[in-house]
Protein backbone atom coordinates (compact mmCIF):
# COMPACT_ATOMS: atom_id res chain seq x y z
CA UNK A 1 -107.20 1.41 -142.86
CA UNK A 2 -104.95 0.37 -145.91
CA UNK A 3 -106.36 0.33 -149.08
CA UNK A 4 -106.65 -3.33 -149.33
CA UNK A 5 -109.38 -3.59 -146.33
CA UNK A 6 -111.30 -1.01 -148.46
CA UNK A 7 -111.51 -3.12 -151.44
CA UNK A 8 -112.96 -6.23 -149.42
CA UNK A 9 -115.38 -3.55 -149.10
CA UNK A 10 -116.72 -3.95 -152.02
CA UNK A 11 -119.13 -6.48 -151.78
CA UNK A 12 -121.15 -6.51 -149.28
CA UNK A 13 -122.39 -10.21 -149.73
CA UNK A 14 -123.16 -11.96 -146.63
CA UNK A 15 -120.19 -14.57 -147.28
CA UNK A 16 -117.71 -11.71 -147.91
CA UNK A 17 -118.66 -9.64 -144.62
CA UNK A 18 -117.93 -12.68 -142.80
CA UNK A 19 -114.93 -13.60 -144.02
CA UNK A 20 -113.79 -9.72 -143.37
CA UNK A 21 -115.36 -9.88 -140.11
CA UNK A 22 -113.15 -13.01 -138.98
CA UNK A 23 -109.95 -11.14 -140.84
CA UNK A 24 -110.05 -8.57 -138.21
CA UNK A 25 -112.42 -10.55 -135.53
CA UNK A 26 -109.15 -13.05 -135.11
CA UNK A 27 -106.25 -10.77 -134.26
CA UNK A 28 -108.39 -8.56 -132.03
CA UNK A 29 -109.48 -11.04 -130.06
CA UNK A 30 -105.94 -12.84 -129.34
CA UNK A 31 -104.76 -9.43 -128.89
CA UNK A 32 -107.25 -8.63 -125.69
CA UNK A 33 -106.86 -12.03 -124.63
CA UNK A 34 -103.17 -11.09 -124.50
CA UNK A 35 -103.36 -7.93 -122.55
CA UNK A 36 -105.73 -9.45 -119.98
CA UNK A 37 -102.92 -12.28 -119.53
CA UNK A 38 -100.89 -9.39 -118.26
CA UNK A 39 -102.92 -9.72 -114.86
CA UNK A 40 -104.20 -13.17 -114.70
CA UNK A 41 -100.40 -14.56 -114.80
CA UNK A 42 -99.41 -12.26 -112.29
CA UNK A 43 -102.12 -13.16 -110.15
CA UNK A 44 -101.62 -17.04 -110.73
CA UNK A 45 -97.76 -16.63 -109.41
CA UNK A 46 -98.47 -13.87 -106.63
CA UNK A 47 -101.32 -16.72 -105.41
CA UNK A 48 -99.20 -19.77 -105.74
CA UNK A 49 -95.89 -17.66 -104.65
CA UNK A 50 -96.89 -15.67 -102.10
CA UNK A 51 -99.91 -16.58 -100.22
CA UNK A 52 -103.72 -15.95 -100.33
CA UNK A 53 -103.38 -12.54 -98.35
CA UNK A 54 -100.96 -11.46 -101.05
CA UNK A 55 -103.80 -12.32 -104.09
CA UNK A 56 -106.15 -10.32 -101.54
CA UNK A 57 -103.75 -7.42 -101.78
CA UNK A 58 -103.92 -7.69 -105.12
CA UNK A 59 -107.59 -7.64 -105.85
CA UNK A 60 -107.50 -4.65 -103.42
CA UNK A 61 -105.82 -2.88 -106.28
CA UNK A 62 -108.69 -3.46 -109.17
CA UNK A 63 -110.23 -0.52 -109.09
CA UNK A 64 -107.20 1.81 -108.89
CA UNK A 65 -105.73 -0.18 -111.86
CA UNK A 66 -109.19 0.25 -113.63
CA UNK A 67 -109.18 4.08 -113.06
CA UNK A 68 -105.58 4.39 -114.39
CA UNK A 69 -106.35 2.39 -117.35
CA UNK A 70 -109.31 4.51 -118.31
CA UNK A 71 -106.23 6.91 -119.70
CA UNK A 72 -105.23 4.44 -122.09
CA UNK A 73 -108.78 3.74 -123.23
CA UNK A 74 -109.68 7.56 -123.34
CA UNK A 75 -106.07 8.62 -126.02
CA UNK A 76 -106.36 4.60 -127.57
CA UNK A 77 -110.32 4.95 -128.92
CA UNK A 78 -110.30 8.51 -129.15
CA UNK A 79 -107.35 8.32 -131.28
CA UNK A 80 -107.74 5.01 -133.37
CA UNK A 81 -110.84 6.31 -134.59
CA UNK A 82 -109.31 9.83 -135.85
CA UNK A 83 -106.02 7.83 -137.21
CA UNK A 84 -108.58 5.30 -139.23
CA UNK A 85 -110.31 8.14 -140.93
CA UNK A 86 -107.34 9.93 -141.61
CA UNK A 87 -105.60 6.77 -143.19
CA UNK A 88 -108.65 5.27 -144.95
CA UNK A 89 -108.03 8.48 -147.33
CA UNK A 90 -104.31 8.63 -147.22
CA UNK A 91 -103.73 11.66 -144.87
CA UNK A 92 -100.74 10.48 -142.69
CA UNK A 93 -99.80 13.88 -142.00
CA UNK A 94 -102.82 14.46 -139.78
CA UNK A 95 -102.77 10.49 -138.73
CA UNK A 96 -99.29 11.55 -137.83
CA UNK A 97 -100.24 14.68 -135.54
CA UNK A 98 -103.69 12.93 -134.15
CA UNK A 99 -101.18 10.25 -132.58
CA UNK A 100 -98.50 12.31 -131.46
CA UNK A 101 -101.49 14.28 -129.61
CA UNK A 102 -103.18 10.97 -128.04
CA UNK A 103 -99.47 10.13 -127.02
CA UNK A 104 -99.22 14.21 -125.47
CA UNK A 105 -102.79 13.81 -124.02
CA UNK A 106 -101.85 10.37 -122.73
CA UNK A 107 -98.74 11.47 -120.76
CA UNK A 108 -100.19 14.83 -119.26
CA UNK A 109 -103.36 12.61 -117.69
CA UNK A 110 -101.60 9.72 -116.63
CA UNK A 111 -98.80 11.66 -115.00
CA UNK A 112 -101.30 13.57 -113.00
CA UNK A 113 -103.19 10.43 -111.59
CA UNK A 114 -99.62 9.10 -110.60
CA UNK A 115 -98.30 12.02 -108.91
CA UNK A 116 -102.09 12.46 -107.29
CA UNK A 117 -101.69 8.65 -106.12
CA UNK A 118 -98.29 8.64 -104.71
CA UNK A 119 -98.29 11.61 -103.09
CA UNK A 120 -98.98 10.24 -99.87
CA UNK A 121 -102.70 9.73 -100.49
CA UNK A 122 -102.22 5.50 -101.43
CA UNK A 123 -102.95 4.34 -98.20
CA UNK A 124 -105.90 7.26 -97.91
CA UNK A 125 -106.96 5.25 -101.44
CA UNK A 126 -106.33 1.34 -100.67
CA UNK A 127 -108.51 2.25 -97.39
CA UNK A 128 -111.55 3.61 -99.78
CA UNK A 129 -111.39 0.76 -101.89
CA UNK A 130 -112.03 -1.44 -98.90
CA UNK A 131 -108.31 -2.31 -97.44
CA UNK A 132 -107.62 -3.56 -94.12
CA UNK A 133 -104.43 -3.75 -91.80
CA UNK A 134 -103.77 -7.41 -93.50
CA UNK A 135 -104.25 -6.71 -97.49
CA UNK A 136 -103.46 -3.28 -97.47
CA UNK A 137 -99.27 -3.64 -97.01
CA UNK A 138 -99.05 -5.98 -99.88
CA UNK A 139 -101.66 -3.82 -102.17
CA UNK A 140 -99.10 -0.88 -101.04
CA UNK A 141 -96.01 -2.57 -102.53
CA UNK A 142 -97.10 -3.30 -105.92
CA UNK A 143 -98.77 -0.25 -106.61
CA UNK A 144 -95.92 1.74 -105.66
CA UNK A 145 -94.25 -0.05 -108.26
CA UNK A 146 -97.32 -0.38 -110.91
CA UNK A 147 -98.52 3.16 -110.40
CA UNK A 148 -95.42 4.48 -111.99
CA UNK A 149 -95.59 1.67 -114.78
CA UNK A 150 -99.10 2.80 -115.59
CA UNK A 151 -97.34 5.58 -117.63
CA UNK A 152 -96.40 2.50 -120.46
CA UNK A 153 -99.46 0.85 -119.72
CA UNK A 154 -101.49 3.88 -121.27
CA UNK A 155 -99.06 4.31 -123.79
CA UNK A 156 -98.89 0.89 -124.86
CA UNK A 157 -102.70 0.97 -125.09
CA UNK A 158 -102.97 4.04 -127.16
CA UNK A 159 -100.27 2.84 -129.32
CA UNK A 160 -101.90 -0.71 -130.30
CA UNK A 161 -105.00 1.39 -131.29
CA UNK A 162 -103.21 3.34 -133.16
CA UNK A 163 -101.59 -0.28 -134.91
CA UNK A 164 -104.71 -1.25 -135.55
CA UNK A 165 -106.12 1.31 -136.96
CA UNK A 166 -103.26 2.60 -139.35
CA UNK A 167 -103.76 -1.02 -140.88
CA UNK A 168 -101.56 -3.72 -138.86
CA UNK A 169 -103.49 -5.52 -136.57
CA UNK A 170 -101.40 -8.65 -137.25
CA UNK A 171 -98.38 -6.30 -135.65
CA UNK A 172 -99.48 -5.14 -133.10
CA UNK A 173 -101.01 -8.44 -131.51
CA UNK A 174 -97.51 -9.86 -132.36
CA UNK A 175 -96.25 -7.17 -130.30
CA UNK A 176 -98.23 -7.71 -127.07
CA UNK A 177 -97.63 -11.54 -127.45
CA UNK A 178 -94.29 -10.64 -127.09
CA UNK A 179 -94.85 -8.64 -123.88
CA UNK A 180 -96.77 -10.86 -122.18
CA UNK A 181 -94.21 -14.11 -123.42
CA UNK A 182 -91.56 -11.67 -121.49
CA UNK A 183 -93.83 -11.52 -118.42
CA UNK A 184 -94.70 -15.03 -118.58
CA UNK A 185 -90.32 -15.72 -118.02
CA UNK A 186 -89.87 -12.93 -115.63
CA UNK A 187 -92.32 -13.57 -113.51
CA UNK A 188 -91.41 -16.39 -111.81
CA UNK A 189 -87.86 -15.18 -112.05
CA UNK A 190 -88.50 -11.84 -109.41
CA UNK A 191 -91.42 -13.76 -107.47
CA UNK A 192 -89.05 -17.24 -106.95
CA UNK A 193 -85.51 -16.40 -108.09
CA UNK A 194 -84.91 -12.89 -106.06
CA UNK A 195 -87.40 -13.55 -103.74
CA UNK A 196 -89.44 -10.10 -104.26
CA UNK A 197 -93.01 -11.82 -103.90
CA UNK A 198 -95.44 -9.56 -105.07
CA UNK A 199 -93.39 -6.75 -105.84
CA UNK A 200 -91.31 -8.84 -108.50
CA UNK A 201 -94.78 -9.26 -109.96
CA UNK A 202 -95.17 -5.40 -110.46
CA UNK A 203 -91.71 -5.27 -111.86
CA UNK A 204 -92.12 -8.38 -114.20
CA UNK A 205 -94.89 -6.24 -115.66
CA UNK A 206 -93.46 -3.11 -116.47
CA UNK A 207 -90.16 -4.73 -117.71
CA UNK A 208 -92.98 -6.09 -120.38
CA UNK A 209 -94.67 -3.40 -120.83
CA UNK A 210 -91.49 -1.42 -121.59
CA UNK A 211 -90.40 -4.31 -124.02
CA UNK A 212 -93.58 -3.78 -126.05
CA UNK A 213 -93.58 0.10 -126.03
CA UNK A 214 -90.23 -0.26 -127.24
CA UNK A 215 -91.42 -2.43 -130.35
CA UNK A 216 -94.14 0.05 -130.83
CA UNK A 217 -91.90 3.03 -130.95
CA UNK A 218 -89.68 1.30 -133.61
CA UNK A 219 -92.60 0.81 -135.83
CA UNK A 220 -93.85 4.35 -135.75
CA UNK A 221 -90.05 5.77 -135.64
CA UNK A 222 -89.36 3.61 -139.28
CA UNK A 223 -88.72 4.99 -142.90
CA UNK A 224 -90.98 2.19 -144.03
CA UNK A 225 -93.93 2.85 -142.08
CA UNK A 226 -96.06 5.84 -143.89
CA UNK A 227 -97.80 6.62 -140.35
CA UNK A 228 -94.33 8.05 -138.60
CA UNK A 229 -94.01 10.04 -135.43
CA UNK A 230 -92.01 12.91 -135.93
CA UNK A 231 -90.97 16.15 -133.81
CA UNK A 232 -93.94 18.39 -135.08
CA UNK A 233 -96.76 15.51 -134.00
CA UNK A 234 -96.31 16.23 -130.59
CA UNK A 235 -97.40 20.28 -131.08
CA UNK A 236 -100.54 20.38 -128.78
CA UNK A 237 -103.32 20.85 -131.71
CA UNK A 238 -106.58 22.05 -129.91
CA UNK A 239 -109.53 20.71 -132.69
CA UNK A 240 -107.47 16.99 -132.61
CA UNK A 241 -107.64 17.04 -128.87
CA UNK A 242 -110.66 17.90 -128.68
CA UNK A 243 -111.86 15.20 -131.34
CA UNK A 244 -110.07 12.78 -129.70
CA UNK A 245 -111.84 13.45 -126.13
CA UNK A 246 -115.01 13.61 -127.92
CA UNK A 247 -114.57 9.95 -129.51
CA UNK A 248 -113.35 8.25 -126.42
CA UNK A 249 -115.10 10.11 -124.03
CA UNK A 250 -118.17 6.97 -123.99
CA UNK A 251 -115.43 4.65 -123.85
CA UNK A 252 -113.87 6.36 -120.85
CA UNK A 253 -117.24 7.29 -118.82
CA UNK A 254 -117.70 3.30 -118.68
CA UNK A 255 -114.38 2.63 -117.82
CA UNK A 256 -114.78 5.12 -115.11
CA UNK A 257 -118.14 3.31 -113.92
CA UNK A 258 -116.30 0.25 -113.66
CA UNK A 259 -113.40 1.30 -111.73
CA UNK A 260 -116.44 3.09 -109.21
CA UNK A 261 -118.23 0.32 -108.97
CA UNK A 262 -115.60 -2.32 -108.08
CA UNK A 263 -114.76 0.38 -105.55
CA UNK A 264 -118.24 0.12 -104.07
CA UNK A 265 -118.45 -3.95 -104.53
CA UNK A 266 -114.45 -4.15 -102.85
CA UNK A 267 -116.60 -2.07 -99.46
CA UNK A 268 -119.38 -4.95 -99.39
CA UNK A 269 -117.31 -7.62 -99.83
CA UNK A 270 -115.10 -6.48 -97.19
CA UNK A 271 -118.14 -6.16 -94.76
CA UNK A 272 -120.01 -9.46 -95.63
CA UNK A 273 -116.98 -11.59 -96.32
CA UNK A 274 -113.43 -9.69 -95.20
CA UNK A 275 -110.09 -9.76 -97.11
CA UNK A 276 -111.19 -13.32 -98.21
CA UNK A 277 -114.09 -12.14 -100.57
CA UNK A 278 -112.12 -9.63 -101.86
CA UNK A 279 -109.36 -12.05 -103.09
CA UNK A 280 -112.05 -14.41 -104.46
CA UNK A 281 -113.53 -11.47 -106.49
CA UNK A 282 -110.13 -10.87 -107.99
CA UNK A 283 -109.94 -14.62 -109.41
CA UNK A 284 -113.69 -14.45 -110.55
CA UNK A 285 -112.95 -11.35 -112.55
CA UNK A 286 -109.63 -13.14 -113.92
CA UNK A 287 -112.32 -15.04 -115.90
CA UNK A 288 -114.45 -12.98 -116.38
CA UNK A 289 -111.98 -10.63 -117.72
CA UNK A 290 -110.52 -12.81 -120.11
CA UNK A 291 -114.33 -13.49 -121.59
CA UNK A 292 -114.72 -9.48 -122.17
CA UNK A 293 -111.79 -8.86 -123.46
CA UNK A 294 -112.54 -11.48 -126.23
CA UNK A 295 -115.77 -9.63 -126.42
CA UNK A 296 -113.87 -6.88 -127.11
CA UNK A 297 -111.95 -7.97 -129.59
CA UNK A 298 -115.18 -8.97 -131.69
CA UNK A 299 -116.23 -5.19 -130.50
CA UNK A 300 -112.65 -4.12 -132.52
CA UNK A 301 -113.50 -6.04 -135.52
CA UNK A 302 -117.52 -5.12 -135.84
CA UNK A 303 -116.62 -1.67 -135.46
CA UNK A 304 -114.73 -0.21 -138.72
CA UNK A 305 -117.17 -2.61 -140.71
CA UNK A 306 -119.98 -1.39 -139.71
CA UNK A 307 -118.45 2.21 -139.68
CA UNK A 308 -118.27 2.07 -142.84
CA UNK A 309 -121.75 0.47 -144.40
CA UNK A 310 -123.66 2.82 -142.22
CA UNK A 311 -121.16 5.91 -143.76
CA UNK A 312 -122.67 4.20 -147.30
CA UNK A 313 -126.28 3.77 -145.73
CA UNK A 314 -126.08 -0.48 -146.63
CA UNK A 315 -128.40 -1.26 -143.99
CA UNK A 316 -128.42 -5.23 -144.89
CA UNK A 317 -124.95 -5.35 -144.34
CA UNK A 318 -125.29 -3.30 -140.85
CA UNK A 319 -127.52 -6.24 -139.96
CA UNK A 320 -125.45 -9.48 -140.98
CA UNK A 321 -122.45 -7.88 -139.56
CA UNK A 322 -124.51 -6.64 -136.05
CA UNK A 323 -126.23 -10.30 -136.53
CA UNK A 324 -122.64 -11.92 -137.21
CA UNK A 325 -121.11 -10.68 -134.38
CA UNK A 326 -123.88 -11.26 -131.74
CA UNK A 327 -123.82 -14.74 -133.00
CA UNK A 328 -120.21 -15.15 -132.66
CA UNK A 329 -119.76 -13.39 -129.51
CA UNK A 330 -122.76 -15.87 -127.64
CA UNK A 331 -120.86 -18.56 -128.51
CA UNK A 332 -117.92 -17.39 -126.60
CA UNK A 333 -119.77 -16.16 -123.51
CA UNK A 334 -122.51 -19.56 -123.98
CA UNK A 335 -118.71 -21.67 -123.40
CA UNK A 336 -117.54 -20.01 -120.77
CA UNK A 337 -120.36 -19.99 -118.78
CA UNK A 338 -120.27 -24.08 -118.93
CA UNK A 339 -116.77 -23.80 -118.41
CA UNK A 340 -117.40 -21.55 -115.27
CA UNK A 341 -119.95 -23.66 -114.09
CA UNK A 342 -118.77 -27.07 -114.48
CA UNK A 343 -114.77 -26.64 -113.79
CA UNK A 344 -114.92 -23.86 -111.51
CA UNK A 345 -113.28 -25.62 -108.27
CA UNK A 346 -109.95 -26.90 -110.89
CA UNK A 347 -110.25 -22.85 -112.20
CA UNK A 348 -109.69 -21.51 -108.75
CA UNK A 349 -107.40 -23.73 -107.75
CA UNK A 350 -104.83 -22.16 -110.60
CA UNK A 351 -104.67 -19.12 -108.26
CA UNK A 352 -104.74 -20.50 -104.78
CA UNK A 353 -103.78 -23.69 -102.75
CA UNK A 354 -105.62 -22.08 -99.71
CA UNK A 355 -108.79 -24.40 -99.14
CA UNK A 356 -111.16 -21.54 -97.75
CA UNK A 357 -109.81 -18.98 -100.52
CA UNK A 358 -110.67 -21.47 -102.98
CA UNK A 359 -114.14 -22.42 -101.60
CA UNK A 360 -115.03 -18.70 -101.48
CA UNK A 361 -113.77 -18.08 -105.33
CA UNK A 362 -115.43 -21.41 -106.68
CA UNK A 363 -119.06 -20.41 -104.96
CA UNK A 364 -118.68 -17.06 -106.03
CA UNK A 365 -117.82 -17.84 -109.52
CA UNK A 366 -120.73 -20.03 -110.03
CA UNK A 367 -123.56 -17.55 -109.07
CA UNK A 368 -121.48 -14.66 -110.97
CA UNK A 369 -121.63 -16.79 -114.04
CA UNK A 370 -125.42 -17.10 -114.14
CA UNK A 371 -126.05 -14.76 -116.77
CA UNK A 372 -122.90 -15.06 -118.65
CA UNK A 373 -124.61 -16.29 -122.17
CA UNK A 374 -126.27 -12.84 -122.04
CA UNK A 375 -123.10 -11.02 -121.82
CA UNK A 376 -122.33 -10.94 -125.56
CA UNK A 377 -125.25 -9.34 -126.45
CA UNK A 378 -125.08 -6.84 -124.10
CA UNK A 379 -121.55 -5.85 -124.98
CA UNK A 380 -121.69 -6.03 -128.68
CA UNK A 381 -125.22 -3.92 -128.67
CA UNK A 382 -123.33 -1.13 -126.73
CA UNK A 383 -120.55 -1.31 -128.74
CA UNK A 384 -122.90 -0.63 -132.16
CA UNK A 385 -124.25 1.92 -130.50
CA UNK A 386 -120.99 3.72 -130.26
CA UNK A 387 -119.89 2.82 -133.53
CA UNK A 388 -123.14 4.12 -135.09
CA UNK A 389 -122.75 7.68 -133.20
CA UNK A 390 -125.39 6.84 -130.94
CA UNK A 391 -122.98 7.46 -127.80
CA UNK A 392 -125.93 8.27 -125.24
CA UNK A 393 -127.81 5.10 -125.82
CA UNK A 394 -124.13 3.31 -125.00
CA UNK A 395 -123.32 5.42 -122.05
CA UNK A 396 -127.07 4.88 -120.61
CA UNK A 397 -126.98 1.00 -121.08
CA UNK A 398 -123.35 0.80 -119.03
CA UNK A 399 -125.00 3.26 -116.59
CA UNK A 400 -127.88 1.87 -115.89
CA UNK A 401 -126.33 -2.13 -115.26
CA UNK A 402 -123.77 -0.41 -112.76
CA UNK A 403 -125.41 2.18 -111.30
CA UNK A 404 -129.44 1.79 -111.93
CA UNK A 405 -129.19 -2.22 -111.17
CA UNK A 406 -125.93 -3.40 -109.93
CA UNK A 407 -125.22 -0.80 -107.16
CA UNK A 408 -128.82 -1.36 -105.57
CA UNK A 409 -128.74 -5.12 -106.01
CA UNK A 410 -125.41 -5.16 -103.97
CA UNK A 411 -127.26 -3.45 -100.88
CA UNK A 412 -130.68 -5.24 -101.55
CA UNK A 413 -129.63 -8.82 -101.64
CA UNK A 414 -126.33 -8.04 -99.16
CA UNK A 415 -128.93 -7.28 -96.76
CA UNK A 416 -130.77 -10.35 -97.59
CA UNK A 417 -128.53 -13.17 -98.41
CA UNK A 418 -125.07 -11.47 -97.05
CA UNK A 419 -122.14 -12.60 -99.34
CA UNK A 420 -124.17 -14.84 -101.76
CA UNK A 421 -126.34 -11.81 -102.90
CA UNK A 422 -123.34 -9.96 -103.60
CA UNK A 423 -122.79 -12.68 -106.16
CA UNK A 424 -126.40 -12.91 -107.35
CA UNK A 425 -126.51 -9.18 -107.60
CA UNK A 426 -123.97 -9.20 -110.69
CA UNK A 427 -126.15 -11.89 -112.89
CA UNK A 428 -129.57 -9.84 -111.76
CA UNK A 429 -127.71 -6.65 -113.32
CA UNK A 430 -126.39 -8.17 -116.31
CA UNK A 431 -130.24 -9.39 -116.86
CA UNK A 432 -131.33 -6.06 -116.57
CA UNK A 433 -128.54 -4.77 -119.14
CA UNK A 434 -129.34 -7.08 -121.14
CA UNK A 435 -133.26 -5.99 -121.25
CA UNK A 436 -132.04 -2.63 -122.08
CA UNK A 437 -130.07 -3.39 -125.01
CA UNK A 438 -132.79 -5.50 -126.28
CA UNK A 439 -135.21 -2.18 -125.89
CA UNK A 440 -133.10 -0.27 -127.93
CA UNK A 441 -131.86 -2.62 -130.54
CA UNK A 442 -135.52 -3.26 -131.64
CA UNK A 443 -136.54 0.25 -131.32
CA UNK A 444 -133.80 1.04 -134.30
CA UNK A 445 -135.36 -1.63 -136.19
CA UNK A 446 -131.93 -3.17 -137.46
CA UNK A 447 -131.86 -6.31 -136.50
CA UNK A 448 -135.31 -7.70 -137.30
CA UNK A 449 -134.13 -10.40 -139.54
């Protein structure tokens, strides 16, 4: 952090830690909402462009997406968290060599998942993750096209953390806006003007991606920048690899679960509902999505704050930051849950023109939706957790909604309500979450104003 964040620091006044709060809370939030653009607008112009069995190809691909992008959150946490201590006391040598090993790290894992993927295993894959004859070709043709553009994907993730953290959050959400403004043009441009349907999606996306890295790479390459990359930051350092594993490792076990468990959900969606379900899944989770990753970004902006009063032990400014952020973050989820509930026929209809593909995604979205107000607490709990080095209680509250509620739900109420209990099952396991977070938030007693 630059010294300037540390002085707000200062006073830990409720008004001030607000203020601070929405300094960071702001770009953070427009930043996530930018990266999860990256796959909503290619879904909107592969569904409008190229048919509903081509967004059903493309919901096919969640989970291997998700599992890629676990890289990226693994290097980007790990890292950011290293590179914020080291800056906060004006050590850019080791900031220097802590990103230059998250970029190593980065490369060496994400290269291995994409050589694992494309070496003739894909179709092995797409089938596992619920494919059939009709969804699987189109699935096929972006990811042999994505997989390879995962590489900057990672990167590009590891490298905003590392933004962020050094002190210019303002940058790098400038920097992804101008990504996803790229994708935004190109898109239509591969999918309409050459004709490449969903595979000029894929290629739209990397093109932006690549734009952005290249942004990135001037900032950290420049004279005037005090956190550069140079030749020696990429020597393989064992304690700052292992530090940075350590850090993101929470982060990265519940990306993992995700990825898993959308493997699991694509299987009984496939059974109770066919390609269909699948495709409507991958518009509900377009929304849904876009509401976490603003979650997210109030997770970004709670973190270093807090951080830093419980490094001082100023407990009442642990709880009106905690409290600040819950509040903050309800309101979000508390809106889009009307917005899902009331509008959710003119949401779908963004992605699809196809009358049963839209029924499917409309119904679905509704009963997915039910316990979206208690989202933001959940999220924001686990993420104080993390911040607060309580890592286990984290890891067991996103463990226990996907695999202790969610995963039994989906077989429970499949069996008894076929494709509408695979909906219900996702609000019944958010409940549960929900409970759990509450359990442990009052057991640490900081939140009892």
């Amino acid at each position: 952090m630059s010294g300037n964040i540390n002085l707000s620091y200062q006073n830990s006044d409720r008004k001030n830690i607000h203020s601070l709060f929405k300094s960071y809370a702001y770009p953070a939030m427009i930043n996530m909402i930018v990266l999860a653009l990256y796959n909503i607008i290619d879904r909107i112009f592969i569904g409008q462009g190229a048919g509903a069995l081509a967004i059903c190809g493309l919901a096919l691909t969640l989970p291997c997406v998700s599992l890629l992008g676990t890289i990226g959150t693994l290097t980007g946490v790990g890292g950011g968290a290293r590179i914020s201590t080291a800056v906060s006391t004006n050590n850019f040598k080791l900031a220097s060599k802590v990103l230059g090993n998250s970029i190593l790290l980065n490369i060496v894992l994400s290269l291995a998942l994409i050589i694992y993927a494309l070496g003739g295993n894909l179709d092995m894959i797409l089938l596992a993750f619920g494919g059939s004859e009709q969804s699987i070709p189109y699935a096929h043709s972006y990811l042999n096209i994505l997989l390879p553009g995962s590489l900057l994907t990672n990167l590009n993730f590891t490298f905003c953390h590392a933004i962020r953290a050094s002190g210019f959050p303002q940058k790098s959400m400038m920097i992804i806006l101008i990504g996803v403004i790229a994708n935004i043009i190109l898109d239509p441009i591969f999918i309409f003007g050459f004709d490449m349907g969903i595979q000029g999606a894929a290629i739209a996306t990397i093109v932006s991606m690549c734009l952005s890295s290249c942004l990135i790479i001037l900032h950290f390459t420049s004279h005037a920048n005090p956190l550069r990359l140079v030749r020696q930051s990429f020597i393989p350092q064992l304690s700052i690899l292992t530090s940075i594993i350590g850090i993101g490792m929470a982060a990265f076990i519940m990306n993992i679960t995700t990825g898993m468990v959308n493997i699991i959900m694509n299987r009984y969606l496939e059974n109770y509902g066919g390609d269909y379900a699948i495709g409507a899944y991958g518009i509900i989770s377009s929304y849904s999505i876009l509401i976490t990753m603003l979650m997210m970004g109030i997770c970004q902006a709670m973190q270093p704050i807090i951080g830093y009063y419980y490094a001082t032990g100023n407990r009442q400014a642990i709880h009106d930051t905690l409290k600040f952020a819950i509040r903050t973050g309800s309101i979000i989820t508390c809106t889009g849950f009307l917005i899902g509930e009331l509008g959710a026929p003119a949401l779908v209809k963004a992605f699809t023109g196809d009358t049963q593909l839209a029924a499917i995604s409309a119904e679905g979205l509704r009963y997915t939706f039910l316990a979206m107000p208690l989202i933001g607490f959940q999220i924001i709990v686990t993420s104080y957790f993390q911040t607060i080095r309580q890592a286990p209680k984290a890891i067991t509250m996103n463990i226990s909604r996907q695999f202790v509620f969610l995963i039994p739900a989906l077989g429970f109420f499949s069996i008894r309500w076929g494709l509408i209990g695979i909906w219900l099952a996702i609000p019944f396991a958010d409940f549960m979450a929900t409970l759990i977070a509450l359990f442990f938030i009052r057991r640490q007693r900081v939140v009892n104003g």
